[in-house]
N, C-alpha and C. Protein backbone atom coordinates (compact mmCIF):
# COMPACT_ATOMS: atom_id res chain seq x y z
N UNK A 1 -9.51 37.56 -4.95
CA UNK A 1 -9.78 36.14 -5.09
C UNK A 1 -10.89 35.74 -4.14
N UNK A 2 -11.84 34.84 -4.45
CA UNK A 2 -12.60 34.55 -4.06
C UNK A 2 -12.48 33.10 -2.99
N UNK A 3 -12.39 33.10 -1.86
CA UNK A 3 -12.12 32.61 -0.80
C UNK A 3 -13.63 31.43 -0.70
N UNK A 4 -14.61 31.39 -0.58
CA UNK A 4 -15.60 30.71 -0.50
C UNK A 4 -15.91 29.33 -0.78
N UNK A 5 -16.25 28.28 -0.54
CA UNK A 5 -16.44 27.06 -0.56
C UNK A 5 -16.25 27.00 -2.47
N UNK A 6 -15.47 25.66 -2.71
CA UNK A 6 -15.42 25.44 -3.65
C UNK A 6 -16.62 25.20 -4.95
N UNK A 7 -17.63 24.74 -4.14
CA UNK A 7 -19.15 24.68 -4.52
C UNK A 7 -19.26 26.07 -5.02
N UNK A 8 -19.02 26.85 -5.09
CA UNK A 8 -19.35 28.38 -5.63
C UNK A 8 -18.68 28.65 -6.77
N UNK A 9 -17.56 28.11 -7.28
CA UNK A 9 -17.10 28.14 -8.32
C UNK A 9 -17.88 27.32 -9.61
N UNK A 10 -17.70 28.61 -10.68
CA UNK A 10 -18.42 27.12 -12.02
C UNK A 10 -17.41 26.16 -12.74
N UNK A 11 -17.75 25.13 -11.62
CA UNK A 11 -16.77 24.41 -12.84
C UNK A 11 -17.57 23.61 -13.66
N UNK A 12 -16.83 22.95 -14.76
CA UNK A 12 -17.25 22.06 -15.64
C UNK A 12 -16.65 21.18 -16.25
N UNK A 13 -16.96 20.22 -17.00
CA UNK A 13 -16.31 19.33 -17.57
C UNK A 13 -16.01 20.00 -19.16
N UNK A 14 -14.56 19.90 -19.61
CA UNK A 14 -14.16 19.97 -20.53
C UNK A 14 -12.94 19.69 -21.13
N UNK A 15 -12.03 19.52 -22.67
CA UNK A 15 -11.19 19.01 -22.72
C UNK A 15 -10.14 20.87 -22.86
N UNK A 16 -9.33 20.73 -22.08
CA UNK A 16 -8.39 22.02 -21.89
C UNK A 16 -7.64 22.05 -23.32
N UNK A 17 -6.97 23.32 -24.08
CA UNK A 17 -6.13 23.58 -24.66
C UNK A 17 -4.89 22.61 -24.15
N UNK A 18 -4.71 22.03 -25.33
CA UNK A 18 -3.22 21.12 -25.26
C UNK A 18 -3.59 19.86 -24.15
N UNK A 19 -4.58 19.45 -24.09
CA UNK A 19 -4.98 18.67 -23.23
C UNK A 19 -5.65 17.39 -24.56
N UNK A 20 -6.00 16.17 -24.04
CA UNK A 20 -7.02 15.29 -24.55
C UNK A 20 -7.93 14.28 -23.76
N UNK A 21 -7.60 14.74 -22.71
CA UNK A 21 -9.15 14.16 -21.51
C UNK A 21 -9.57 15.23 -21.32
N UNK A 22 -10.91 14.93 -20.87
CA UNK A 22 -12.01 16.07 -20.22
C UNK A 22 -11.36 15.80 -18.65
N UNK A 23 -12.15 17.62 -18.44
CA UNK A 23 -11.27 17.88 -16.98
C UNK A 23 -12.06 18.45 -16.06
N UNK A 24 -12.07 18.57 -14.60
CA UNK A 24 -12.92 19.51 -13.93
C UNK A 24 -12.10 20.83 -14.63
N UNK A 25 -12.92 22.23 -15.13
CA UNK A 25 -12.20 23.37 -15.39
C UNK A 25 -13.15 24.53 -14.78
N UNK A 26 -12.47 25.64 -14.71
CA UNK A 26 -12.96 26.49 -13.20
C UNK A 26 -13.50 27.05 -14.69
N UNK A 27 -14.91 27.74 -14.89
CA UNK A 27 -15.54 28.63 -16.00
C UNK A 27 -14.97 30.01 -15.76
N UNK A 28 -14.57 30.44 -14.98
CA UNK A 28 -14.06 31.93 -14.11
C UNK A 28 -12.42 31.77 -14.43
N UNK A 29 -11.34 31.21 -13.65
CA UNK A 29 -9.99 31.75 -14.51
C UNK A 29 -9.89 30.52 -15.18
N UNK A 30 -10.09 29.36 -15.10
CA UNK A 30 -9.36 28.39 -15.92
C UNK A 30 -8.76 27.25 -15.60
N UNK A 31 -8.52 27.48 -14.12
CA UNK A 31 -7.94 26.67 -13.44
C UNK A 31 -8.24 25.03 -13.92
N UNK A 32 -7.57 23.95 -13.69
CA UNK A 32 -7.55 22.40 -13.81
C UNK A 32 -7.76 21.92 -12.95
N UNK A 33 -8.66 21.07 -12.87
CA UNK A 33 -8.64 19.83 -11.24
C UNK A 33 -8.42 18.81 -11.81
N UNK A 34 -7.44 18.52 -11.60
CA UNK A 34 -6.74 17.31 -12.02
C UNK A 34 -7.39 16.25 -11.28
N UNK A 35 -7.71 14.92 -11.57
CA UNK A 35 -8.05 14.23 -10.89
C UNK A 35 -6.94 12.72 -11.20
N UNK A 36 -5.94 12.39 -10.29
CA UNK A 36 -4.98 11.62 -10.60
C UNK A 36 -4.81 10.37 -9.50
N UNK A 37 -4.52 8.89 -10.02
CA UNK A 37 -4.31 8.15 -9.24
C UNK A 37 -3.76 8.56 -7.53
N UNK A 38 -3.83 7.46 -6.69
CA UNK A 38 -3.81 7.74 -5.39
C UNK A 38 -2.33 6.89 -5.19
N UNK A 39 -1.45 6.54 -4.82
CA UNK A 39 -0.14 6.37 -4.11
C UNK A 39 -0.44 5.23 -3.14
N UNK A 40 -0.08 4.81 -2.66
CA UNK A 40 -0.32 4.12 -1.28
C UNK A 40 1.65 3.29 -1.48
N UNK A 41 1.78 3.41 0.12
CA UNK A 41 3.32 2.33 0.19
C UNK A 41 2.77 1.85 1.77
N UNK A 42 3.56 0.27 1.43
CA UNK A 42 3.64 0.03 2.61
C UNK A 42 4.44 -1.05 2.42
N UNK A 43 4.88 -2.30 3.41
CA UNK A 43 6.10 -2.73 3.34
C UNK A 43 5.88 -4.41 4.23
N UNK A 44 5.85 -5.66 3.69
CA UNK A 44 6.40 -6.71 4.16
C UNK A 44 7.35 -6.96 5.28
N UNK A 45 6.96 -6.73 6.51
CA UNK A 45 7.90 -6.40 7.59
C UNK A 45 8.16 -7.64 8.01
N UNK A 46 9.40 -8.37 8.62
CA UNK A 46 9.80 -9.71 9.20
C UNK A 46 10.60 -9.13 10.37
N UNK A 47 10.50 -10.17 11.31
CA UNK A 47 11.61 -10.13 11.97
C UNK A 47 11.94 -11.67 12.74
N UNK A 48 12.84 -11.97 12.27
CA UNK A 48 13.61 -13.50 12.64
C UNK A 48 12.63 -14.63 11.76
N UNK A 49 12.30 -14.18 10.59
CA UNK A 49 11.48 -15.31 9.65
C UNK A 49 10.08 -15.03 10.04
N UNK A 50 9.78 -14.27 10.68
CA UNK A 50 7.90 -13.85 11.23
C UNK A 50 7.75 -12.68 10.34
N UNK A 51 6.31 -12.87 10.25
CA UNK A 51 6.00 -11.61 9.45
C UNK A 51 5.12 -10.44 10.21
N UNK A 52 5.09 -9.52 10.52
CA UNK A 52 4.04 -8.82 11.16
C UNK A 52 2.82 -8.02 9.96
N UNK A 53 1.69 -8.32 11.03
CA UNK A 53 0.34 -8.65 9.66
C UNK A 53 -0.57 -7.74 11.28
N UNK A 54 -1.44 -6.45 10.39
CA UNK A 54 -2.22 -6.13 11.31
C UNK A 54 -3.97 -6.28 10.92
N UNK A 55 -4.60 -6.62 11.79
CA UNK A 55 -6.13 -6.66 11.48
C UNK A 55 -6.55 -4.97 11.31
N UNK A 56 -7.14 -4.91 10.27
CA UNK A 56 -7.64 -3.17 10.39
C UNK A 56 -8.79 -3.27 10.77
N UNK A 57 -9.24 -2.18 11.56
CA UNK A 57 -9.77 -1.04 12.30
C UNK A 57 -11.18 -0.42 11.54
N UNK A 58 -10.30 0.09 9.64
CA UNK A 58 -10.97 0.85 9.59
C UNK A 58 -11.79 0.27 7.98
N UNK A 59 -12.74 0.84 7.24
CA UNK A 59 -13.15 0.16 6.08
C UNK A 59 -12.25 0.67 5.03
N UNK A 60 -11.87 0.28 3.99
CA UNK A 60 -12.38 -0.82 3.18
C UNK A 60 -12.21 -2.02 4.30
N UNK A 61 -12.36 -3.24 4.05
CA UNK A 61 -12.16 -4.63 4.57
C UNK A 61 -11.82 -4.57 6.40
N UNK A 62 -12.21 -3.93 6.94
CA UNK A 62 -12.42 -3.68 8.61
C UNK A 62 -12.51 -5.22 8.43
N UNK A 63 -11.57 -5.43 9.45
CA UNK A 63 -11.34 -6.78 10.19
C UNK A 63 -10.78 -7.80 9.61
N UNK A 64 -10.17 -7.30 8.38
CA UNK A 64 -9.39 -8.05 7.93
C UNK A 64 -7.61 -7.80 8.02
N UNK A 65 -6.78 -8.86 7.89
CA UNK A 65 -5.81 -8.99 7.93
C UNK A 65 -5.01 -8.09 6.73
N UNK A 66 -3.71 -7.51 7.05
CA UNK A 66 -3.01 -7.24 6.20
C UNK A 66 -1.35 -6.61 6.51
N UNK A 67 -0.71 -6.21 5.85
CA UNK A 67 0.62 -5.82 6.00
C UNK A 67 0.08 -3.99 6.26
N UNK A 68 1.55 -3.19 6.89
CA UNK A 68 1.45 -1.70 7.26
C UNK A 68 1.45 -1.09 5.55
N UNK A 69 0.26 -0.53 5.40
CA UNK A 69 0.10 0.18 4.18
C UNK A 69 -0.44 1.56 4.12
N UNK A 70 -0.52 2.71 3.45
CA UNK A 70 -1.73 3.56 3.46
C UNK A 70 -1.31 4.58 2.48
N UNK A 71 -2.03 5.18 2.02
CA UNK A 71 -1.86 6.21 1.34
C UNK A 71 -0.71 7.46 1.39
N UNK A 72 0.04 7.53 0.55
CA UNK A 72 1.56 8.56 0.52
C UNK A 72 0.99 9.78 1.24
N UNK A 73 1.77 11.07 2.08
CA UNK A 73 1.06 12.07 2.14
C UNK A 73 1.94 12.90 1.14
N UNK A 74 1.54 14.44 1.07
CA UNK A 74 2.32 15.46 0.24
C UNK A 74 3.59 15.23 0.89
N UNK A 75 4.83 15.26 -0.22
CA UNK A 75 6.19 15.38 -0.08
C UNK A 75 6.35 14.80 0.44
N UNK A 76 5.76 13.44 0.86
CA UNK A 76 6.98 12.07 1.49
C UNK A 76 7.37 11.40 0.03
N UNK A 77 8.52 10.72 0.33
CA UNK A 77 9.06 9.86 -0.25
C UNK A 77 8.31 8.30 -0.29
N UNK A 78 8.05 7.35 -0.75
CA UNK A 78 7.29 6.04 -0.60
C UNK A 78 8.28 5.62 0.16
N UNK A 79 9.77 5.19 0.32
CA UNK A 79 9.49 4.71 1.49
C UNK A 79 9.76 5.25 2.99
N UNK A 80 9.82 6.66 3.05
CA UNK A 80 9.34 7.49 4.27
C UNK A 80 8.09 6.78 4.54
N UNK A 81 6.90 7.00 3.80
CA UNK A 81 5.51 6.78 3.68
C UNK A 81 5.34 5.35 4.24
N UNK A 82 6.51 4.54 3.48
CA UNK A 82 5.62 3.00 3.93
C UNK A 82 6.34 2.65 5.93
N UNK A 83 7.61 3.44 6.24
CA UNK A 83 8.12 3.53 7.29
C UNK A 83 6.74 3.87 8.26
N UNK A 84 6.39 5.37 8.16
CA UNK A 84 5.66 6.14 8.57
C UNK A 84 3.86 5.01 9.10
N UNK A 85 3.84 4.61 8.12
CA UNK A 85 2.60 3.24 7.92
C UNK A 85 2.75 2.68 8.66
N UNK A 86 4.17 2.13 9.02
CA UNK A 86 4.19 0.95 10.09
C UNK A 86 4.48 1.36 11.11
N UNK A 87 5.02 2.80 11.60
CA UNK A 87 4.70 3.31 12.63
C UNK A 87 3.24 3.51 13.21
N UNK A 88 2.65 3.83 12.11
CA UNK A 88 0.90 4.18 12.18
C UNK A 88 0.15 3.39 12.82
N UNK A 89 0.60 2.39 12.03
CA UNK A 89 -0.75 1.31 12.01
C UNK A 89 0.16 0.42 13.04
N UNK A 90 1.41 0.08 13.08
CA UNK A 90 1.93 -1.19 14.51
C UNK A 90 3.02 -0.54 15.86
N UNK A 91 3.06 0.67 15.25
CA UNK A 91 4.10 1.24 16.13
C UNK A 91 5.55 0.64 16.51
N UNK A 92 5.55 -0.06 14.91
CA UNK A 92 6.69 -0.79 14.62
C UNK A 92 7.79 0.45 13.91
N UNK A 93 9.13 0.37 14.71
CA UNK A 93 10.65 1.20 14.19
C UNK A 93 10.90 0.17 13.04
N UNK A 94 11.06 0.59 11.27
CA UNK A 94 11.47 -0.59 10.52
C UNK A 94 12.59 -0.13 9.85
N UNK A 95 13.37 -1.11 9.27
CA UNK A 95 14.31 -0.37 8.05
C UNK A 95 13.61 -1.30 6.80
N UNK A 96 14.32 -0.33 5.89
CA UNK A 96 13.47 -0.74 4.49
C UNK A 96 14.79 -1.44 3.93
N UNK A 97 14.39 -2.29 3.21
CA UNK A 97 15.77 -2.91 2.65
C UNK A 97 15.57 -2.96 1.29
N UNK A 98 14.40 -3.07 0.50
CA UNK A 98 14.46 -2.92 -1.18
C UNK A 98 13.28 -2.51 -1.34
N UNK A 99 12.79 -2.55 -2.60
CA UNK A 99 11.29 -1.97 -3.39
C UNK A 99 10.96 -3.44 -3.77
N UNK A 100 9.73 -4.07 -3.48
CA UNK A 100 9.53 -5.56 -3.67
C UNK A 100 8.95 -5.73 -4.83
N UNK A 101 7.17 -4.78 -4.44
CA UNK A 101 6.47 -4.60 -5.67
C UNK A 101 5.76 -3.18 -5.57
N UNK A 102 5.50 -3.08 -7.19
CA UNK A 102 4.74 -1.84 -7.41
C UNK A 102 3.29 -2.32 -8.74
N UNK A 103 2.70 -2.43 -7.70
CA UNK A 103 1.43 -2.85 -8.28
C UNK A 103 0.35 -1.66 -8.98
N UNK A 104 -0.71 -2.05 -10.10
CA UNK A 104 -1.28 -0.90 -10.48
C UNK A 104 -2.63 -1.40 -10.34
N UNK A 105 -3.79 -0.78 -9.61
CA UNK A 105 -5.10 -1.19 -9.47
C UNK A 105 -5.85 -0.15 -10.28
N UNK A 106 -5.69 -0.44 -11.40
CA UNK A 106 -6.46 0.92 -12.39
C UNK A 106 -8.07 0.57 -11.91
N UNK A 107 -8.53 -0.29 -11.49
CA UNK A 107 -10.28 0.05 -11.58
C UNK A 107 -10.41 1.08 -9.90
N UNK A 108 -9.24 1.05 -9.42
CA UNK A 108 -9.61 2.31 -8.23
C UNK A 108 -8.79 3.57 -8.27
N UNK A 109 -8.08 3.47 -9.41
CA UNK A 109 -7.45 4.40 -9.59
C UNK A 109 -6.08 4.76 -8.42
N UNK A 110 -5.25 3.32 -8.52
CA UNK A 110 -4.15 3.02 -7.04
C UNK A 110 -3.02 2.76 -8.12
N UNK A 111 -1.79 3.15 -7.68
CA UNK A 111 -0.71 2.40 -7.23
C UNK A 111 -0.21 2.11 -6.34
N UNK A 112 0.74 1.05 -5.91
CA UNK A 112 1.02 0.33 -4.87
C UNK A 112 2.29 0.09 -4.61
N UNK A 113 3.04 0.73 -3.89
CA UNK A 113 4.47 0.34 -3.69
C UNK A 113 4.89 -0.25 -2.43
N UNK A 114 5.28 -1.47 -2.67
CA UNK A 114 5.53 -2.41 -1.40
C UNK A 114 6.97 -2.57 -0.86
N UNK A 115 7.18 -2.43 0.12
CA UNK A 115 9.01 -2.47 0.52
C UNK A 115 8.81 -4.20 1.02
N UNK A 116 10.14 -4.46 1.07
CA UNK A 116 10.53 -5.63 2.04
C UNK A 116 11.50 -4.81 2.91
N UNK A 117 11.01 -5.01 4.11
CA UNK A 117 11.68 -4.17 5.59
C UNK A 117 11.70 -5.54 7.46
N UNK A 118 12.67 -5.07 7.27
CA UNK A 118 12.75 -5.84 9.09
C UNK A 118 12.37 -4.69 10.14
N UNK A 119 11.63 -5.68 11.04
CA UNK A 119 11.36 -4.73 12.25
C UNK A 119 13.00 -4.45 12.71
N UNK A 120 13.31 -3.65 13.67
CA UNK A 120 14.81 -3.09 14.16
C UNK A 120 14.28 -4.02 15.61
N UNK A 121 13.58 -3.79 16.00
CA UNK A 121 13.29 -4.33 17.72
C UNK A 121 12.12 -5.50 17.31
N UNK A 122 11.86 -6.36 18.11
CA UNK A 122 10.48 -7.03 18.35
C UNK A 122 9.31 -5.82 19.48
N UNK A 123 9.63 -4.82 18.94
CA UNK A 123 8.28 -3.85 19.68
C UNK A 123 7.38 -3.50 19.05
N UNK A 124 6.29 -3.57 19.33
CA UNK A 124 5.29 -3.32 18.16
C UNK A 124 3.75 -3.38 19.14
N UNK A 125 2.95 -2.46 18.67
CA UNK A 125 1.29 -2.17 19.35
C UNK A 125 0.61 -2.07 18.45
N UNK A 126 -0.52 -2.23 19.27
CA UNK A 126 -2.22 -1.50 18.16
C UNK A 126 -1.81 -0.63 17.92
N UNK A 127 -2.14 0.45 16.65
CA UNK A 127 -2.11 1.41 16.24
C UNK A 127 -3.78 2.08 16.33
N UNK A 128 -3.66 3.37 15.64
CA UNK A 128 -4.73 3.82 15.38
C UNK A 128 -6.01 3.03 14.67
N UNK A 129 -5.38 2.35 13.32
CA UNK A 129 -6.08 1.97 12.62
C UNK A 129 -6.46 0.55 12.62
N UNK A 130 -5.66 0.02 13.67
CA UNK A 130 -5.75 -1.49 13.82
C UNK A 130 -6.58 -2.31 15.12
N UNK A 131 -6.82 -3.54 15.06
CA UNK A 131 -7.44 -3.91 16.27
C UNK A 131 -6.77 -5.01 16.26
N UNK A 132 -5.43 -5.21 16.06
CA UNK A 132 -4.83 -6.36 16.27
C UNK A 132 -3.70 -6.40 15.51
N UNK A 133 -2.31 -6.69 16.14
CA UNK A 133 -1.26 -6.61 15.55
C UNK A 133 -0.51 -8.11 15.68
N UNK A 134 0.03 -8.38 14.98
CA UNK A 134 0.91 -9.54 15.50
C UNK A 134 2.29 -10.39 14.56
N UNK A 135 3.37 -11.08 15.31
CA UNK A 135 4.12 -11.48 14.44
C UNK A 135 4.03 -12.63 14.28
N UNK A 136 3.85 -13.62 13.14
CA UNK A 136 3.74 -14.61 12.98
C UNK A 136 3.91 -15.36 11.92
N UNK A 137 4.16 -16.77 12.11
CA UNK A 137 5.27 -17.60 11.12
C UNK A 137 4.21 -17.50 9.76
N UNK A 138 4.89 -17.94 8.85
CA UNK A 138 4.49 -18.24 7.65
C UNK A 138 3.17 -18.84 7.52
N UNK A 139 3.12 -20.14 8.06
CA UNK A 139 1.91 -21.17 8.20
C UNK A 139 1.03 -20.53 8.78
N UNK A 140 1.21 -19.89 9.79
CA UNK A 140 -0.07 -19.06 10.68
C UNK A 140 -0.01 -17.46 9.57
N UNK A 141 -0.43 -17.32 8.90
CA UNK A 141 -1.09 -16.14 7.92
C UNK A 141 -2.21 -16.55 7.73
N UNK A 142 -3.08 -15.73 8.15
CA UNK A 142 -4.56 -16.30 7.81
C UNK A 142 -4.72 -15.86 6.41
N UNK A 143 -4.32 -16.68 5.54
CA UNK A 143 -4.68 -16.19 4.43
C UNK A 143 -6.18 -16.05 3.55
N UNK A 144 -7.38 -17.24 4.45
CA UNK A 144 -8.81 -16.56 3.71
C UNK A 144 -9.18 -15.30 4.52
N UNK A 145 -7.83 -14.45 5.12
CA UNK A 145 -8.95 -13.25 5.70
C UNK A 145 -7.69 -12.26 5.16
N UNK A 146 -6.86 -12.19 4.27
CA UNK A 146 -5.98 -11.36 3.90
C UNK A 146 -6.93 -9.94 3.04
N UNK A 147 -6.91 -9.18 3.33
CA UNK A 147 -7.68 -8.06 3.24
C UNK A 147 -8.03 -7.53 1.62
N UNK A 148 -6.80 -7.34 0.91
CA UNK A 148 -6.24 -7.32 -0.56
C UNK A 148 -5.40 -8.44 -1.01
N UNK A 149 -5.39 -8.41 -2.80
CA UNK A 149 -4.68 -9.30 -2.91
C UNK A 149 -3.34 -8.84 -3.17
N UNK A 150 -3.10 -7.94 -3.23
CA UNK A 150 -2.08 -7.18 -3.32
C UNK A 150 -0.93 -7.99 -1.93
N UNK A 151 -1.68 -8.11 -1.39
CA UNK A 151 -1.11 -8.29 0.27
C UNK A 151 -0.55 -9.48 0.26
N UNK A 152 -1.52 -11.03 -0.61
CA UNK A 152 -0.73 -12.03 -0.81
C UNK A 152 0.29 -11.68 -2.33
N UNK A 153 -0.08 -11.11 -3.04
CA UNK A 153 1.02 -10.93 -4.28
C UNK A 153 2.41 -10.83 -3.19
N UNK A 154 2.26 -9.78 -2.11
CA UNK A 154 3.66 -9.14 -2.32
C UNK A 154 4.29 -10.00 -1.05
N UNK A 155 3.29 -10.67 -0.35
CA UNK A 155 3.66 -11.72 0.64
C UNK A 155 4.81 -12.80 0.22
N UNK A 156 3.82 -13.22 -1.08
CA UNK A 156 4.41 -14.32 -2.20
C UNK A 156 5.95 -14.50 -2.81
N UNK A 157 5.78 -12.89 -3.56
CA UNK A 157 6.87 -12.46 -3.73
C UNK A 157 8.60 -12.28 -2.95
N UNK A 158 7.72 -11.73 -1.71
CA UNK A 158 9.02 -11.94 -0.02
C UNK A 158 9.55 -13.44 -0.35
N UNK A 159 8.64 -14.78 -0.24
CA UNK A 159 9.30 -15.50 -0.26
C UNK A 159 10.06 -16.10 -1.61
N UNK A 160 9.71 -15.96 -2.79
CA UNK A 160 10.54 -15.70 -4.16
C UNK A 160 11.51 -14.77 -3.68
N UNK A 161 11.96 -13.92 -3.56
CA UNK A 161 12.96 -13.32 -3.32
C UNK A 161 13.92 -13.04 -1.80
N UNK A 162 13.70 -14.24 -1.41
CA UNK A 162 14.00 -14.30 0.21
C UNK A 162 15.27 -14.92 0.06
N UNK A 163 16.38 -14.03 0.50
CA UNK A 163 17.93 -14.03 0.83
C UNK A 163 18.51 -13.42 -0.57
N UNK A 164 17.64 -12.81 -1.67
CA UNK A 164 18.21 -12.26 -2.77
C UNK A 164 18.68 -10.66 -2.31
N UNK A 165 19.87 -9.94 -2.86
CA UNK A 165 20.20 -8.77 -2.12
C UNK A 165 19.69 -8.04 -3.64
N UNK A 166 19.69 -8.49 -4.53
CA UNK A 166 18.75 -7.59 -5.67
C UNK A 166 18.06 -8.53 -6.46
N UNK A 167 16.97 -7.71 -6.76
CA UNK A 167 15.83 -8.36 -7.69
C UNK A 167 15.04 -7.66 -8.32
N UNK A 168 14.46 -7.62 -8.91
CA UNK A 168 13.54 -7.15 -10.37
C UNK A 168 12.08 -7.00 -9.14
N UNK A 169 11.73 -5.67 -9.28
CA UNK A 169 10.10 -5.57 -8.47
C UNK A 169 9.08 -5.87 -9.11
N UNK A 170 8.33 -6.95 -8.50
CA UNK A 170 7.25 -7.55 -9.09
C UNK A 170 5.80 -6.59 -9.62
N UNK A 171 5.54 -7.00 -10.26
CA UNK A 171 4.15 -6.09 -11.08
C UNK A 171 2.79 -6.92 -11.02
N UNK A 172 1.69 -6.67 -11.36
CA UNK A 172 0.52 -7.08 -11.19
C UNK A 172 1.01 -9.01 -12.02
N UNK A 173 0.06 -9.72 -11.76
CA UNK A 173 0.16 -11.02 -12.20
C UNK A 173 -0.30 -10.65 -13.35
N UNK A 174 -0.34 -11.69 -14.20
CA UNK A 174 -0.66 -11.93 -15.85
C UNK A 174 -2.23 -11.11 -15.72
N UNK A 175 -3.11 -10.69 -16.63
CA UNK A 175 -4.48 -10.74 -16.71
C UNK A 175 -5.07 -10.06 -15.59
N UNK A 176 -4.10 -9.27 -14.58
CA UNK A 176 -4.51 -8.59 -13.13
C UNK A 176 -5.71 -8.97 -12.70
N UNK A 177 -5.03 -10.37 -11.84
CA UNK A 177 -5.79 -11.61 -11.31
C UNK A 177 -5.96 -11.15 -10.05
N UNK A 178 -6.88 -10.82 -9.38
CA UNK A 178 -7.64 -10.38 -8.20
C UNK A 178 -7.91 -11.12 -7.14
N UNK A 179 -7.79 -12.25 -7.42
CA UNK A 179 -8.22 -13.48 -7.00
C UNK A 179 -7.00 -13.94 -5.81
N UNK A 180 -7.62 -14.96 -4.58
CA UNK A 180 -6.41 -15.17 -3.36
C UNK A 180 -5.56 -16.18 -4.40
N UNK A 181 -4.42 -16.47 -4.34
CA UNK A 181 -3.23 -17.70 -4.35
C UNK A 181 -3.16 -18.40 -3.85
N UNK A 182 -3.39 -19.49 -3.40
CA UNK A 182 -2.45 -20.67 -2.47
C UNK A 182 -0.66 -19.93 -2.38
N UNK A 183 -0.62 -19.74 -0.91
CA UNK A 183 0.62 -19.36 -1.10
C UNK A 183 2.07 -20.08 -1.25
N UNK A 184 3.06 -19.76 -1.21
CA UNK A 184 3.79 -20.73 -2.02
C UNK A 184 4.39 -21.19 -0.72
N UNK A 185 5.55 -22.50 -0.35
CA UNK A 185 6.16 -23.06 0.88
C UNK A 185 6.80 -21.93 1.56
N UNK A 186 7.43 -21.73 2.57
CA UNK A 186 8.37 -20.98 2.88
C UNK A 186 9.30 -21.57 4.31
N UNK A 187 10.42 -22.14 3.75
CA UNK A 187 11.07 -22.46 5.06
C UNK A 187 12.40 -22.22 4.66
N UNK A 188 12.86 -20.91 5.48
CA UNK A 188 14.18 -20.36 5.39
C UNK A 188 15.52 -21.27 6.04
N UNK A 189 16.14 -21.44 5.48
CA UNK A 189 17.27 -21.82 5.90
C UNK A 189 18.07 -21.09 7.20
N UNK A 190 18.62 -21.76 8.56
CA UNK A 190 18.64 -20.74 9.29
C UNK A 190 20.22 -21.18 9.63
């Protein structure tokens, strides 16, 4: 077997036996490169009615606001993955308490699986990827600097489903509307 940079192989575009998309295919054994959506989880974290929201670090949207998210790795579970995230990015301990939403961004080729989770402690830091972490009420969400909209969908959603112990996980809006929301009231009963 030939060990050498992948660049050395011929591949090409074609549609495989028993297949009906065109594929990267190796001209030499045959092999498939699949090229398949990307994963990402991450999770709506509260603790005592606050939400923790970190500024990222890194691009897409550097310096903008958002919830602990990132891409699944091999053999985690999503919500290992979205746990793991908010260790990452706030160095927040969370528990996950349901699946909120699972969103589909077909023009980047994403899905999106969002938990609703409580911090366990009020401890929490910069992470790697962040330049700013913080917990804060409802009203204080900067929402013209929310990074994705994904981030207010599933924000939105927390409060639609806030004190429900089951619920139906939300999916892209009508017409996969891209666009920010006015977000909706939120004052929990305490």
């Amino acid at each position: 077997m030939n060990n050498g940079p992948i660049s050395s192989y011929p591949f090409g575009k074609q549609v495989p036996d028993g297949d009906s998309r065109e594929r990267h295919v190796c001209g030499s054994c045959g092999w498939i490169h699949y090229q398949n959506p990307k994963i990402v989880a991450g999770a709506v974290v509260t603790y005592e009615d606050k939400f923790l929201i970190c500024r990222r670090s890194i691009e897409p949207r550097a310096n903008y606001w958002t919830i602990p998210a990132g891409y699944l790795e091999d053999h985690e579970a999503p919500d290992e993955g979205a746990a793991r995230e908010a260790r990452e990015e706030a160095n927040a301990d969370i528990e996950i308490d349901a699946l909120l939403g699972i969103y589909t961004i077909a023009r980047i080729s994403q899905v999106q699986m969002i938990y609703r989770a409580k911090l366990r402690t009020p401890e929490f830091s910069v992470g790697e990827e962040t330049l700013e972490v913080a917990l804060v009420d409802w009203s204080d969400i900067p929402w013209d600097e929310l990074a994705f909209p994904t981030v207010t969908w599933a924000l939105n959603y927390y409060v639609q489903t806030y004190g429900q112990l089951a619920f139906q996980p939300m999916v892209n809006p009508p017409a996969e509307d891209f666009s920010f929301h006015p977000p909706a009231d939120f004052s929990p009963a305490r």
